[in-house]
C-alpha atoms as a PDB file:
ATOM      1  CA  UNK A   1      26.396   8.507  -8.620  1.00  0.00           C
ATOM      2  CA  UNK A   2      23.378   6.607  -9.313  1.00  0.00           C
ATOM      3  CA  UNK A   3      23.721   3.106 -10.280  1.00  0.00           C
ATOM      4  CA  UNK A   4      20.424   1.049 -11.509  1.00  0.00           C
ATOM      5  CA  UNK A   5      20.025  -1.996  -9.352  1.00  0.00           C
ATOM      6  CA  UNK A   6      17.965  -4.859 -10.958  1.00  0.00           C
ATOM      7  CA  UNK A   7      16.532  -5.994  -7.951  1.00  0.00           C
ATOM      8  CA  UNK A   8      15.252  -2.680  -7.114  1.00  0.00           C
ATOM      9  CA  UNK A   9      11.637  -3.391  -7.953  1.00  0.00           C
ATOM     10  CA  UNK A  10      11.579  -6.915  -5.902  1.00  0.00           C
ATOM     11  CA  UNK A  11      12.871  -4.851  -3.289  1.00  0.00           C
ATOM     12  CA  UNK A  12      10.085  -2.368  -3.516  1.00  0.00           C
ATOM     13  CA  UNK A  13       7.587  -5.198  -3.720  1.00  0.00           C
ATOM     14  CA  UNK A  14       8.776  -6.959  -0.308  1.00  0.00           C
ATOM     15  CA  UNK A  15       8.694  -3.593   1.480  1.00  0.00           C
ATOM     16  CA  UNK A  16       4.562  -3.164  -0.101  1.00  0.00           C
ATOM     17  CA  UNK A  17       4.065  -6.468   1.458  1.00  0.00           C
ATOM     18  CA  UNK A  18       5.436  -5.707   4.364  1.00  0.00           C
ATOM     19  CA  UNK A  19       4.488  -2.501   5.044  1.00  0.00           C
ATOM     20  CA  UNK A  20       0.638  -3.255   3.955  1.00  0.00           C
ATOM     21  CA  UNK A  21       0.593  -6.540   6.176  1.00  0.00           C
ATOM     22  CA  UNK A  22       1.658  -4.951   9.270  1.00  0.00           C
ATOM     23  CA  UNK A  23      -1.121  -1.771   8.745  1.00  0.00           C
ATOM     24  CA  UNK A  24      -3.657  -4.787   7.683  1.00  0.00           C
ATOM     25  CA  UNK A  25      -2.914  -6.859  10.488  1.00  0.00           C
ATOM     26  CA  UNK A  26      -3.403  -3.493  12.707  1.00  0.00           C
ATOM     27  CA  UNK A  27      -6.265  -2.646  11.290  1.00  0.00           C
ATOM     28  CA  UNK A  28      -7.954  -6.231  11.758  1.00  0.00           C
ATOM     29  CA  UNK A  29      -6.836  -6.713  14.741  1.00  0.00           C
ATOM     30  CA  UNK A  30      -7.353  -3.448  16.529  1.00  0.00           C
ATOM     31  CA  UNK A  31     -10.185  -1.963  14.548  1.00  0.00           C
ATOM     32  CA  UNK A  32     -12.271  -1.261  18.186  1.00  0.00           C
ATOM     33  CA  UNK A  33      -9.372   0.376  19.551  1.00  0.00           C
ATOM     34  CA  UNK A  34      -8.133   2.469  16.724  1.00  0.00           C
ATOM     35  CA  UNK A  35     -11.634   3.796  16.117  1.00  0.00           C
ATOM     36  CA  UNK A  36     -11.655   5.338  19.555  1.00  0.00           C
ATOM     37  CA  UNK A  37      -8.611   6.747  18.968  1.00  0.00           C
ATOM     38  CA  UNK A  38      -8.918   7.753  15.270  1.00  0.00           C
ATOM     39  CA  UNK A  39     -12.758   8.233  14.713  1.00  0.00           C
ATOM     40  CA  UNK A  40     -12.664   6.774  12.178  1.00  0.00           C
ATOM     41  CA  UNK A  41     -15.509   3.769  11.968  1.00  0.00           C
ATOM     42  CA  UNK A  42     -14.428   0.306  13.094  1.00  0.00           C
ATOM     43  CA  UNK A  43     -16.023  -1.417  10.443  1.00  0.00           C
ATOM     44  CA  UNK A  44     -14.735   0.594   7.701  1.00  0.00           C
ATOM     45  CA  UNK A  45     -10.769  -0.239   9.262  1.00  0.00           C
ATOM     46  CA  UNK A  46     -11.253  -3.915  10.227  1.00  0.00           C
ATOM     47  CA  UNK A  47     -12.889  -4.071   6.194  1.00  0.00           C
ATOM     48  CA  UNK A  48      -9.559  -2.318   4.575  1.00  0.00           C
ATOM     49  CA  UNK A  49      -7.840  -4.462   7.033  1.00  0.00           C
ATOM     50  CA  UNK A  50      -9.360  -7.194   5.242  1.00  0.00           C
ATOM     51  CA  UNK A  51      -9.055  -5.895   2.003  1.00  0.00           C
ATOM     52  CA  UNK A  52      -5.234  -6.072   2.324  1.00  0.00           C
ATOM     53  CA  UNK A  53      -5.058  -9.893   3.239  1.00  0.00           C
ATOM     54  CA  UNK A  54      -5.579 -10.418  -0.686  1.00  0.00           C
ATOM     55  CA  UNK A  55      -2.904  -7.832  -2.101  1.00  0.00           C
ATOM     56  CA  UNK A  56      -0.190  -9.091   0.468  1.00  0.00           C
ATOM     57  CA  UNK A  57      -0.843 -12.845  -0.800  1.00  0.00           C
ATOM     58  CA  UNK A  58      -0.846 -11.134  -5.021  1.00  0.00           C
ATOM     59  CA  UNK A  59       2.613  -8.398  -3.801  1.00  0.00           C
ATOM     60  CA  UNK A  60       4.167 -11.035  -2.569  1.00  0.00           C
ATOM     61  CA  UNK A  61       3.578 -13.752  -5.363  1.00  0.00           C
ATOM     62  CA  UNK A  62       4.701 -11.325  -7.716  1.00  0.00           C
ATOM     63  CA  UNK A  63       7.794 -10.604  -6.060  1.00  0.00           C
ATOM     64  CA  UNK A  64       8.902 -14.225  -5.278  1.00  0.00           C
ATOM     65  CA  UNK A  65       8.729 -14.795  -9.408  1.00  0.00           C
ATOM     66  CA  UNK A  66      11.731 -15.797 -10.846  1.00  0.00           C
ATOM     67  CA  UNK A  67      11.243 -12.900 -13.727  1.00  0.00           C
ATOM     68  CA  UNK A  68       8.582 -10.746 -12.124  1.00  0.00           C
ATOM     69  CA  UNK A  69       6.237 -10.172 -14.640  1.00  0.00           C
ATOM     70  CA  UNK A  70       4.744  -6.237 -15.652  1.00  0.00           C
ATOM     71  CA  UNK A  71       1.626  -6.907 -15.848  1.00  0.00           C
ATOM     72  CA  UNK A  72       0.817  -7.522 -12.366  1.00  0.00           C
ATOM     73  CA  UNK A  73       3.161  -4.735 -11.205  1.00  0.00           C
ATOM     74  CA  UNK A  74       0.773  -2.573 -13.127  1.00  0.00           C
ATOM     75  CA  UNK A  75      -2.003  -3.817 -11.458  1.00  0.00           C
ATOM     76  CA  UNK A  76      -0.445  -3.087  -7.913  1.00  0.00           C
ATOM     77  CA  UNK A  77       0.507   0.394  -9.606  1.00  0.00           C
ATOM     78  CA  UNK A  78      -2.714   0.660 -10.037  1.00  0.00           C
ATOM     79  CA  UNK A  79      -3.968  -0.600  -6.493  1.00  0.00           C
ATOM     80  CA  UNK A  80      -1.626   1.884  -5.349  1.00  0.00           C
ATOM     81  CA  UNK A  81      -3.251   4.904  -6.928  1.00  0.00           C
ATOM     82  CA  UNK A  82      -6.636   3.711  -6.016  1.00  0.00           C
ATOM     83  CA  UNK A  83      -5.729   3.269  -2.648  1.00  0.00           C
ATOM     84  CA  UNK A  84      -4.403   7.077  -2.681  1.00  0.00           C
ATOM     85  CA  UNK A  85      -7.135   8.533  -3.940  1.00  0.00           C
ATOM     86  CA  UNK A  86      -9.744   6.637  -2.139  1.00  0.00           C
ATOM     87  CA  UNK A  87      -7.679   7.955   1.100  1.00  0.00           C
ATOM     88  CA  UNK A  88      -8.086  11.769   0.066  1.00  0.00           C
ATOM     89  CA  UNK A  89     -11.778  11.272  -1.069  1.00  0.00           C
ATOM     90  CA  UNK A  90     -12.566   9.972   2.670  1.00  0.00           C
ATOM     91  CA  UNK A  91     -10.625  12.929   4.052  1.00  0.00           C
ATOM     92  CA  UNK A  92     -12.732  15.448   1.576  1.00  0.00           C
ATOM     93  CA  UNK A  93     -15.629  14.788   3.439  1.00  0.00           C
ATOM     94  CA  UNK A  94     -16.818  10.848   3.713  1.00  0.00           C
ATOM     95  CA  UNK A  95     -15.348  10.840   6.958  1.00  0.00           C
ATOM     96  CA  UNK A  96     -14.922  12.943   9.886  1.00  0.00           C
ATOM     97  CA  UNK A  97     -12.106  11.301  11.669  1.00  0.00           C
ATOM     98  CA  UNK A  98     -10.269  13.194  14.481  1.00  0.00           C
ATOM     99  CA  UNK A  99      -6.171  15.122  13.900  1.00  0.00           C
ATOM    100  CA  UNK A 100      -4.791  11.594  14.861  1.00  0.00           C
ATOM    101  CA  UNK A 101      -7.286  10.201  12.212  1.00  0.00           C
ATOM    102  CA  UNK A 102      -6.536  12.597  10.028  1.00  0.00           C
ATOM    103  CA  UNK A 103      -2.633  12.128  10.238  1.00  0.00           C
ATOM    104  CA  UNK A 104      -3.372   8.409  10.138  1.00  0.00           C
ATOM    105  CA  UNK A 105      -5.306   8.664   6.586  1.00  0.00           C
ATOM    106  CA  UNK A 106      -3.049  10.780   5.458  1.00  0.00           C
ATOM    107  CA  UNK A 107       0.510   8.859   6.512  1.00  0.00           C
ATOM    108  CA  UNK A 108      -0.581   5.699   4.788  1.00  0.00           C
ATOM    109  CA  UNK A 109      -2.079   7.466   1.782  1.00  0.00           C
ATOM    110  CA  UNK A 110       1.535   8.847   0.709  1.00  0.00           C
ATOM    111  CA  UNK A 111       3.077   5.502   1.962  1.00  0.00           C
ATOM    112  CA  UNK A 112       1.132   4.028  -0.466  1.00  0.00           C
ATOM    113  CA  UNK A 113       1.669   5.891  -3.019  1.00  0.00           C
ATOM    114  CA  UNK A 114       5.457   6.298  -2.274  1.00  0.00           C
ATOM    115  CA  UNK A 115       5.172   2.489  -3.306  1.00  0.00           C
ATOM    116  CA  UNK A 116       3.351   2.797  -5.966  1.00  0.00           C
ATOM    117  CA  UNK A 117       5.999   5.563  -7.386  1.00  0.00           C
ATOM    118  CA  UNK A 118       8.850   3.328  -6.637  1.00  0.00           C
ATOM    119  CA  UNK A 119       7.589   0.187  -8.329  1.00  0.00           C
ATOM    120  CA  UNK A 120       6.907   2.564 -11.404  1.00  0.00           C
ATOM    121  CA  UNK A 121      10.363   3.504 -11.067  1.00  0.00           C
ATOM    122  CA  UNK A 122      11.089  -0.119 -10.511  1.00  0.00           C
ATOM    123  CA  UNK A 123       9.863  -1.278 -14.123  1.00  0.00           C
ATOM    124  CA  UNK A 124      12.077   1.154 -15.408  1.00  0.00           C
ATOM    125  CA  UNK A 125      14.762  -0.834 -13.543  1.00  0.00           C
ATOM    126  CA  UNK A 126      14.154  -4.003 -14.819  1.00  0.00           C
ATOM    127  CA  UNK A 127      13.613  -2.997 -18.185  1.00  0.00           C
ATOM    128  CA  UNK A 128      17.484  -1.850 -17.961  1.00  0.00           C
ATOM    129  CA  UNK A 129      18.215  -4.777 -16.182  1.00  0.00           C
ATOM    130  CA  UNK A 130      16.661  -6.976 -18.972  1.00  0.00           C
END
């Protein structure tokens, strides 16, 4: 049986900031390296890498509220769906990356928005929880 938990979507938010620190911190740090082994362009990964530092700091402000409000879980939604498609669009042809860069792109893409489904799911949770 499914129960509703009403922590579910703090959960969900932790895991986002987790999860997109570690591939930002990755990506800053070993942008030479993973371009080599990716082909995909340095640059573009240490800049995404960069990107992240910003929506860590937000995911994780939002989380630690004592009531987290829906309005910025719709805007990480909505980070999360940008992020997704933004992914396929450099696999349809922006990019040429290698099958490891490939996998790569692809891996995070539906990590991302696996998160972005589960924190949708997750307002549903609190709005029972409520």
């Amino acid at each position: 049986m499914l129960t509703r938990h009403p922590d579910f979507l703090r959960y969900v938010l932790f895991a986002d900031a987790v999860a997109s620190g570690a591939t930002g911190a990755l990506m800053i740090a070993g942008a030479g390296f993973l371009s080599g082994l990716l082909a995909i362009p340095g640059e573009l990964l240490f800049e995404a890498g960069l990107l992240l530092v910003p929506y860590v700091l937000f995911v994780l402000w939002t989380a630690t509220r004592r009531t987290i409000p829906v309005a910025p879980v719709w805007l990480i939604i909505a980070g999360n769906a940008l992020w997704t498609l933004g992914s396929i669009v450099v696999l349809l042809g922006w990019l040429a990356p290698n099958a490891l860069g490939h996998g790569f792109v692809i891996f995070q893409a539906a990590a991302v928005g696996l998160f972005g489904l589960l924190q949708f799911v997750g307002l549903g949770h609190r709005a029972v929880a409520a």
